[in-house]
PDB file of N, CA and C in Angstrom:
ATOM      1  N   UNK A   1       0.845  -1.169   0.000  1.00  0.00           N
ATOM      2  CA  UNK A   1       0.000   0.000   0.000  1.00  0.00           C
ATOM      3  C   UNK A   1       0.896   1.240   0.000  1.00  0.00           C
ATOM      4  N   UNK A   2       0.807   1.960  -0.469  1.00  0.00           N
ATOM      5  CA  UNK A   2       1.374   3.676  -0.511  1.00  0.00           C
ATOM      6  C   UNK A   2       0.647   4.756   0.207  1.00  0.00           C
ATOM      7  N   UNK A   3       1.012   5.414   0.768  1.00  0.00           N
ATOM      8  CA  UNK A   3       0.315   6.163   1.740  1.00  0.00           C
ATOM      9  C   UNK A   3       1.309   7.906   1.063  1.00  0.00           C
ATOM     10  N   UNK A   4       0.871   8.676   0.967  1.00  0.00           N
ATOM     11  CA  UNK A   4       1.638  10.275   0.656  1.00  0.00           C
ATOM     12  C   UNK A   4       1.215  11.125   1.553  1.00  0.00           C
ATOM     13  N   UNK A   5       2.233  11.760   2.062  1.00  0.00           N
ATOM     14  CA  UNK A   5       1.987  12.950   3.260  1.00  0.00           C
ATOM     15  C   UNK A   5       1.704  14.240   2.513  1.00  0.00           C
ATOM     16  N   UNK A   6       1.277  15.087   3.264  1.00  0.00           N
ATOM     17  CA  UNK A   6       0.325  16.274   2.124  1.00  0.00           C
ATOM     18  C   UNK A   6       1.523  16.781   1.479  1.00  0.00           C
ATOM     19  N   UNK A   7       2.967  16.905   2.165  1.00  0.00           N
ATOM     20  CA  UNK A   7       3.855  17.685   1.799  1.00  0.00           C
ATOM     21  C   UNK A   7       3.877  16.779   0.060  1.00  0.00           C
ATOM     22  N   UNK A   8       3.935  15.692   0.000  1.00  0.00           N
ATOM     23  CA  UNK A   8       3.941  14.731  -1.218  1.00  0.00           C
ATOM     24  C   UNK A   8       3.330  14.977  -2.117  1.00  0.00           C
ATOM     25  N   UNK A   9       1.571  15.214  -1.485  1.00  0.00           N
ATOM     26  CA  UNK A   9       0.779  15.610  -2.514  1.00  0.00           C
ATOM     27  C   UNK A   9       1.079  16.991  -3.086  1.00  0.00           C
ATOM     28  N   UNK A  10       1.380  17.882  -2.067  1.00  0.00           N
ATOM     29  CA  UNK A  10       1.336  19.555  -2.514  1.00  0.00           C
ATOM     30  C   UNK A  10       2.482  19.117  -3.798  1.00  0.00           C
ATOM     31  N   UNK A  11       3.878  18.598  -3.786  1.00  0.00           N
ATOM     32  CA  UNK A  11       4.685  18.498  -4.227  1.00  0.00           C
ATOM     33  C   UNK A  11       4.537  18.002  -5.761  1.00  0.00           C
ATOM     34  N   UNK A  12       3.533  16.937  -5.539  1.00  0.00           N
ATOM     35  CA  UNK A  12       3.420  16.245  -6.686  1.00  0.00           C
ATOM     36  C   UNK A  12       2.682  17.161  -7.546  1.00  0.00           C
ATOM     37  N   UNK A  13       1.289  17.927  -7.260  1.00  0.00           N
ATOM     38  CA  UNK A  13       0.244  18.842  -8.636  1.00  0.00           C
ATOM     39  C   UNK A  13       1.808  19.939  -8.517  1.00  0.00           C
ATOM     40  N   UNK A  14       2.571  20.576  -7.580  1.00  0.00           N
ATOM     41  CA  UNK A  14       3.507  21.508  -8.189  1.00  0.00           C
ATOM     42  C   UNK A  14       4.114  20.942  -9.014  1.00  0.00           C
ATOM     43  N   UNK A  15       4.650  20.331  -8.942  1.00  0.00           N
ATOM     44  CA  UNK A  15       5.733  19.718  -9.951  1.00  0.00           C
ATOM     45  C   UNK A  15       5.232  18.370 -10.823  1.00  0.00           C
ATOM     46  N   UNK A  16       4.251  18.359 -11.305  1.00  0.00           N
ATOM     47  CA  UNK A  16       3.179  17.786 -12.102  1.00  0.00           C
ATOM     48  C   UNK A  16       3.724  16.121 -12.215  1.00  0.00           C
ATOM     49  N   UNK A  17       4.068  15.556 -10.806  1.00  0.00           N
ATOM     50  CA  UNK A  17       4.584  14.202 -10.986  1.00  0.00           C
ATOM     51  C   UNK A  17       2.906  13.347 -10.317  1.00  0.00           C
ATOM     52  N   UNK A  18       2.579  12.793 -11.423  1.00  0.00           N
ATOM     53  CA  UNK A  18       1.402  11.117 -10.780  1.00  0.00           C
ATOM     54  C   UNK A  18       1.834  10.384 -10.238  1.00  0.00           C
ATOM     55  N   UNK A  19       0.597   9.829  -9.326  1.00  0.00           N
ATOM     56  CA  UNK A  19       0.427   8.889  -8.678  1.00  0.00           C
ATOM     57  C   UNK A  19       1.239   7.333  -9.636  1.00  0.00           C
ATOM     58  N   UNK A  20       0.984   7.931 -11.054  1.00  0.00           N
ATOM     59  CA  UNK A  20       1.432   6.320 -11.799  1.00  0.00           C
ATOM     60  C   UNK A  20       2.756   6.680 -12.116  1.00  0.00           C
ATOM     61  N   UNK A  21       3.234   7.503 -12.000  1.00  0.00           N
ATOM     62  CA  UNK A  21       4.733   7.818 -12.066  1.00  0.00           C
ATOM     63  C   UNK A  21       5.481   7.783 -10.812  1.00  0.00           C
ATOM     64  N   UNK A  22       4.603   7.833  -9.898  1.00  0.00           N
ATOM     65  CA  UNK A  22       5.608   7.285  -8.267  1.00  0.00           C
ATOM     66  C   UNK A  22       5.194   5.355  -8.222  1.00  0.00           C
ATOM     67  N   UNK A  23       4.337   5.272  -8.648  1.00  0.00           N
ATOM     68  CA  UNK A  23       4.207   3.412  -8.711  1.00  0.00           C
ATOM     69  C   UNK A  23       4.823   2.786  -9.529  1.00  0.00           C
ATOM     70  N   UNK A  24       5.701   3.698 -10.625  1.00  0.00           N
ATOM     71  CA  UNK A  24       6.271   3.393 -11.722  1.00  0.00           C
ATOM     72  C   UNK A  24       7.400   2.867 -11.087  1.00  0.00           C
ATOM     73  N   UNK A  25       7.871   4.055 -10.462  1.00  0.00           N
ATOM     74  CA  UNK A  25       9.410   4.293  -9.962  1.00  0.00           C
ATOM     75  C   UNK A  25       9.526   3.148  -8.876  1.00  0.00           C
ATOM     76  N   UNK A  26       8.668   2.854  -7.585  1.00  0.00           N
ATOM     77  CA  UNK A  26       8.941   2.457  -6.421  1.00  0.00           C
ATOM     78  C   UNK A  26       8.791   0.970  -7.254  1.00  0.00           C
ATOM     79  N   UNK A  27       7.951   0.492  -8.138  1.00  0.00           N
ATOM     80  CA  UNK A  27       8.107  -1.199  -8.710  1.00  0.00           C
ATOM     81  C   UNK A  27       9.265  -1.502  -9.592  1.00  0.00           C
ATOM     82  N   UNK A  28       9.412  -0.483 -10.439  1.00  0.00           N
ATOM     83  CA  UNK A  28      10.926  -0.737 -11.251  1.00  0.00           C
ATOM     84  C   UNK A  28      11.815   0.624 -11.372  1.00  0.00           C
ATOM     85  N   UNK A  29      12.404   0.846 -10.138  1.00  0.00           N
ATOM     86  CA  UNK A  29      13.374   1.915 -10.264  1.00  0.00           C
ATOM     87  C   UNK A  29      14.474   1.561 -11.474  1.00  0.00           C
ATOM     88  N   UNK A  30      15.189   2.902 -11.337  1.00  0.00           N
ATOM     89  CA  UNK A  30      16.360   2.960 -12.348  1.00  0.00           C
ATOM     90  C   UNK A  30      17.888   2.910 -11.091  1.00  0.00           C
ATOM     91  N   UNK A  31      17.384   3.558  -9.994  1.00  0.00           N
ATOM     92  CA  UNK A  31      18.322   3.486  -9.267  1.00  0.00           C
ATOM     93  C   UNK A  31      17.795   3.497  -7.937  1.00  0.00           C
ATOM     94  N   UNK A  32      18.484   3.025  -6.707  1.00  0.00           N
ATOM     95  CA  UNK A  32      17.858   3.600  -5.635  1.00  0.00           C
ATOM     96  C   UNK A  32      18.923   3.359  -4.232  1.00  0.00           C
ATOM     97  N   UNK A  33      18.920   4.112  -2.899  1.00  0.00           N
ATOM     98  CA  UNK A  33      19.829   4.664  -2.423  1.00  0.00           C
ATOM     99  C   UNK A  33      19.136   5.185  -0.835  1.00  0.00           C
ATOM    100  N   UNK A  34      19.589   5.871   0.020  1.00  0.00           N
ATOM    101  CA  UNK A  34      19.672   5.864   1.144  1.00  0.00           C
ATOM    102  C   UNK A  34      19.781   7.469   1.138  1.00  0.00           C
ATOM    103  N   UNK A  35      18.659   7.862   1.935  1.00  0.00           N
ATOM    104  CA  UNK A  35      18.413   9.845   1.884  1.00  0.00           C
ATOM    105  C   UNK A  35      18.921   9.845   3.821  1.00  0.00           C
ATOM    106  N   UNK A  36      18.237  11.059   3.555  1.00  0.00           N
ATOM    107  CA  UNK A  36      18.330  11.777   5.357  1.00  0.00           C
ATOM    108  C   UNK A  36      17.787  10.642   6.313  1.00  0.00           C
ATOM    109  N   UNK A  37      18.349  10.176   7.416  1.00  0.00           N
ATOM    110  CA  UNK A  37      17.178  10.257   8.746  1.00  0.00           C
ATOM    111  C   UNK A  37      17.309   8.712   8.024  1.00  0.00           C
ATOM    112  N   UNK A  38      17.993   8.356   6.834  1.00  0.00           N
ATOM    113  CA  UNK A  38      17.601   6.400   6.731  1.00  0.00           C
ATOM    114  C   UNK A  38      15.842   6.709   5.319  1.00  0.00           C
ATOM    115  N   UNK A  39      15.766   7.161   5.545  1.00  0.00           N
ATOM    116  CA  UNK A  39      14.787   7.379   4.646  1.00  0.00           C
ATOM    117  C   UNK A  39      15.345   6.675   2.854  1.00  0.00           C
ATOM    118  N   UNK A  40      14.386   5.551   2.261  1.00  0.00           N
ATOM    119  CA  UNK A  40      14.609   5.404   0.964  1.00  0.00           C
ATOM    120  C   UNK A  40      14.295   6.353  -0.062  1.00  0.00           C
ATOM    121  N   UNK A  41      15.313   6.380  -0.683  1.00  0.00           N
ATOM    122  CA  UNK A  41      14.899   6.873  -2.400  1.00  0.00           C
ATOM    123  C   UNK A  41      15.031   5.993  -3.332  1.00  0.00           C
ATOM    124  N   UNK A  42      14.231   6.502  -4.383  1.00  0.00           N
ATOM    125  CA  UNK A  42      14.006   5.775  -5.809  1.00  0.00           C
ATOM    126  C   UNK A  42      14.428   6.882  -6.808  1.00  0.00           C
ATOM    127  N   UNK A  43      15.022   6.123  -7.755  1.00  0.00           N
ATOM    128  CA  UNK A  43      15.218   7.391  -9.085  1.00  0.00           C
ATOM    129  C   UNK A  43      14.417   6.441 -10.144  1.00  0.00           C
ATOM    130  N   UNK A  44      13.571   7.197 -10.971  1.00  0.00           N
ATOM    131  CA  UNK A  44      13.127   6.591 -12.135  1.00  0.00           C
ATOM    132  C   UNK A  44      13.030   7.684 -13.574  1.00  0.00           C
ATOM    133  N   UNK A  45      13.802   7.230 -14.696  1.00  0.00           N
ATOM    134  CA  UNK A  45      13.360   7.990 -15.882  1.00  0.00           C
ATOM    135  C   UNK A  45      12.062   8.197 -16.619  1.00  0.00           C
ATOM    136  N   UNK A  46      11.879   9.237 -17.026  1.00  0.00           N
ATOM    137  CA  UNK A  46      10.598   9.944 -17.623  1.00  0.00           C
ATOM    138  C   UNK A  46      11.019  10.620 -18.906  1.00  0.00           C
ATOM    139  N   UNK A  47      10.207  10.691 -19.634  1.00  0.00           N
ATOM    140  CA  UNK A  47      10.115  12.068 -20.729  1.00  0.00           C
ATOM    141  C   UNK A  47      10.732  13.153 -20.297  1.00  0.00           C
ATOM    142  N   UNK A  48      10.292  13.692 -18.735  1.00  0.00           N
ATOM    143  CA  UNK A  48      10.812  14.838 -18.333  1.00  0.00           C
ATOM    144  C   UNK A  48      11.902  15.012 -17.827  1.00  0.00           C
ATOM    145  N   UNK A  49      12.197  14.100 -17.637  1.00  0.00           N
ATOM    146  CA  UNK A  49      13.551  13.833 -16.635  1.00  0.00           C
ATOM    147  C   UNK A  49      13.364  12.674 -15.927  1.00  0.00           C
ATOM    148  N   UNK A  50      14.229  12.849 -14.670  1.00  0.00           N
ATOM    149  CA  UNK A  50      14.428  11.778 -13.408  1.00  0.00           C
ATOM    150  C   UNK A  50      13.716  12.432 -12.071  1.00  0.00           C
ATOM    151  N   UNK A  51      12.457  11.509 -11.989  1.00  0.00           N
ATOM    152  CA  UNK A  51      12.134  12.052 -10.704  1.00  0.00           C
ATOM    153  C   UNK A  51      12.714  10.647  -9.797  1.00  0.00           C
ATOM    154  N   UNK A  52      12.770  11.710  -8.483  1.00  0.00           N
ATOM    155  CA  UNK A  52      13.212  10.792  -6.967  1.00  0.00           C
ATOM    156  C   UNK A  52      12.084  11.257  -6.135  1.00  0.00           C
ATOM    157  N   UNK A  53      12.248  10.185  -5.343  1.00  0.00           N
ATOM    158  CA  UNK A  53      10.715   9.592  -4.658  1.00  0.00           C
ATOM    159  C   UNK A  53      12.032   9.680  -3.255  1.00  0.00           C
ATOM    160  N   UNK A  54      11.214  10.128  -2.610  1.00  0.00           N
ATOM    161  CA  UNK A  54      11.602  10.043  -0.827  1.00  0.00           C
ATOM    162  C   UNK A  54      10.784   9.196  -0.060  1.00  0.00           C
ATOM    163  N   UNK A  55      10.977   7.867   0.453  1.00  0.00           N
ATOM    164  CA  UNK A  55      10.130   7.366   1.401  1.00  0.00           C
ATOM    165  C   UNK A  55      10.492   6.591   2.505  1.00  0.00           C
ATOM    166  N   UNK A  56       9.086   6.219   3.494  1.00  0.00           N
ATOM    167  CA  UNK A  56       9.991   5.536   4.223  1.00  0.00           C
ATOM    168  C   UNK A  56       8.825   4.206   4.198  1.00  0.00           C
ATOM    169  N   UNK A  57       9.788   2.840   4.245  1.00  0.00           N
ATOM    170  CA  UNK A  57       8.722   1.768   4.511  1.00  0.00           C
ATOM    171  C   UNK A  57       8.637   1.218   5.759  1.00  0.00           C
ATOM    172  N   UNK A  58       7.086   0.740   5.912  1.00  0.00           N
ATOM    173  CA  UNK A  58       6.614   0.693   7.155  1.00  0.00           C
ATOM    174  C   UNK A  58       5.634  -0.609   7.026  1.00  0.00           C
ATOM    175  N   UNK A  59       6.033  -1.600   8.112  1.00  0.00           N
ATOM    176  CA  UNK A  59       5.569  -2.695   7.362  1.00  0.00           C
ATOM    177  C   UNK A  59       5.376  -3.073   6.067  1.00  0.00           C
ATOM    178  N   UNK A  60       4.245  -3.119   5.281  1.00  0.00           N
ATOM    179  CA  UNK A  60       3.899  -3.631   4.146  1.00  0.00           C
ATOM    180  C   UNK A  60       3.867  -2.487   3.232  1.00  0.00           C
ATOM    181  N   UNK A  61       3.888  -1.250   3.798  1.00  0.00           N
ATOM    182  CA  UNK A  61       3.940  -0.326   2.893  1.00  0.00           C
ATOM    183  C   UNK A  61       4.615   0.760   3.083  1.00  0.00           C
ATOM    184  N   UNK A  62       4.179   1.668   1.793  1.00  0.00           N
ATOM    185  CA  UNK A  62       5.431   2.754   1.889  1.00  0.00           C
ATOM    186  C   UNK A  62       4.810   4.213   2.009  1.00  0.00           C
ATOM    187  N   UNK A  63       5.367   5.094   2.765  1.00  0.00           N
ATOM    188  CA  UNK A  63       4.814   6.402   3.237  1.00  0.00           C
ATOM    189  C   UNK A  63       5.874   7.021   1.885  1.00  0.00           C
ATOM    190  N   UNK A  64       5.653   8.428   1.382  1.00  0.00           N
ATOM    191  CA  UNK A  64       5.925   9.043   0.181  1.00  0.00           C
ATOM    192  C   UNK A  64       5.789  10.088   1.094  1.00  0.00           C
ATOM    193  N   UNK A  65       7.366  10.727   1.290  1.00  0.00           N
ATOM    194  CA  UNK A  65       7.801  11.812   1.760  1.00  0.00           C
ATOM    195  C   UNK A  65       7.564  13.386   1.282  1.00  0.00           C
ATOM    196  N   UNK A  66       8.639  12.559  -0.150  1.00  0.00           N
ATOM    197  CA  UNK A  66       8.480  14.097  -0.895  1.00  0.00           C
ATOM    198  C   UNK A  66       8.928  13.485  -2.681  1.00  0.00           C
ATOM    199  N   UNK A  67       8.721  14.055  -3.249  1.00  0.00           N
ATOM    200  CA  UNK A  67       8.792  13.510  -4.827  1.00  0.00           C
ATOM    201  C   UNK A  67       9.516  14.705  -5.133  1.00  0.00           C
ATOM    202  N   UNK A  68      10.530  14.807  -6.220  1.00  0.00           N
ATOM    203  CA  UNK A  68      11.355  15.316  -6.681  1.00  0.00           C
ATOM    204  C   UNK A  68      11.837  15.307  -8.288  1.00  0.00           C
ATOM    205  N   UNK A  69      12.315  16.387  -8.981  1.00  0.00           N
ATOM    206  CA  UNK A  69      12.552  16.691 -10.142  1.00  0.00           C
ATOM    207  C   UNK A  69      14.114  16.857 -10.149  1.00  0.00           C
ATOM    208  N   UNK A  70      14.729  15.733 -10.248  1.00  0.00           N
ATOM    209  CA  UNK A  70      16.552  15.735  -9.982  1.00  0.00           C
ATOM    210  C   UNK A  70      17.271  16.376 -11.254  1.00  0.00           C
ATOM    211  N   UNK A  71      18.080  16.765 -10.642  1.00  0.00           N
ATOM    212  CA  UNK A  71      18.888  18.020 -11.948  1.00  0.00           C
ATOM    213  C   UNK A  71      20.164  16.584 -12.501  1.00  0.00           C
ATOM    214  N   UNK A  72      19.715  16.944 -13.713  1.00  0.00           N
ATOM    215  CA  UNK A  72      20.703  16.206 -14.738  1.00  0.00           C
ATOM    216  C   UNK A  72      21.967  17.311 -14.361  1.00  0.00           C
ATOM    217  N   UNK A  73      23.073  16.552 -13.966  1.00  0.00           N
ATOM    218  CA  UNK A  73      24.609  17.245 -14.097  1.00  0.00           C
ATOM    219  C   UNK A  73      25.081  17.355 -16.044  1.00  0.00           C
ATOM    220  N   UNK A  74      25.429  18.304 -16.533  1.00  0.00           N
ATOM    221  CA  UNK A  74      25.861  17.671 -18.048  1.00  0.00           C
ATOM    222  C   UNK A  74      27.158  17.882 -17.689  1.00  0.00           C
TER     223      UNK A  74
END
């Protein structure tokens, strides 16, 4: 189950990332890694870029911190 904290939702209509683009990422990431506080991230590619997913799992499911629009280094 996925659960998003409002900060997640506010985050997601700003920065125009879906619900099927964070289920995308958390079932078949591209990469994934260790944030603040132990908290998981996910990186997954898009059209738009690479969004990262902040979460933390909790039993069977996963709380959705904050969703993110990661800056390509060139």
């Amino acid at each position: 189950m996925i659960y998003y904290t409002e900060h997640a939702r506010a985050r997601m209509i700003l920065r125009d990332i879906t619900e099927e683009m964070v289920k995308g990422a958390l079932l078949n990431p591209d990469r994934v890694g260790i944030g603040y506080d132990g908290k998981s991230l996910v990186f997954k590619k898009f059209n738009k870029g690479i969004v990262k997913i902040v979460f933390k799992n909790k039993k069977n499911s996963q709380i959705i911190v904050s969703v993110i629009w990661e800056i390509i280094k060139k």
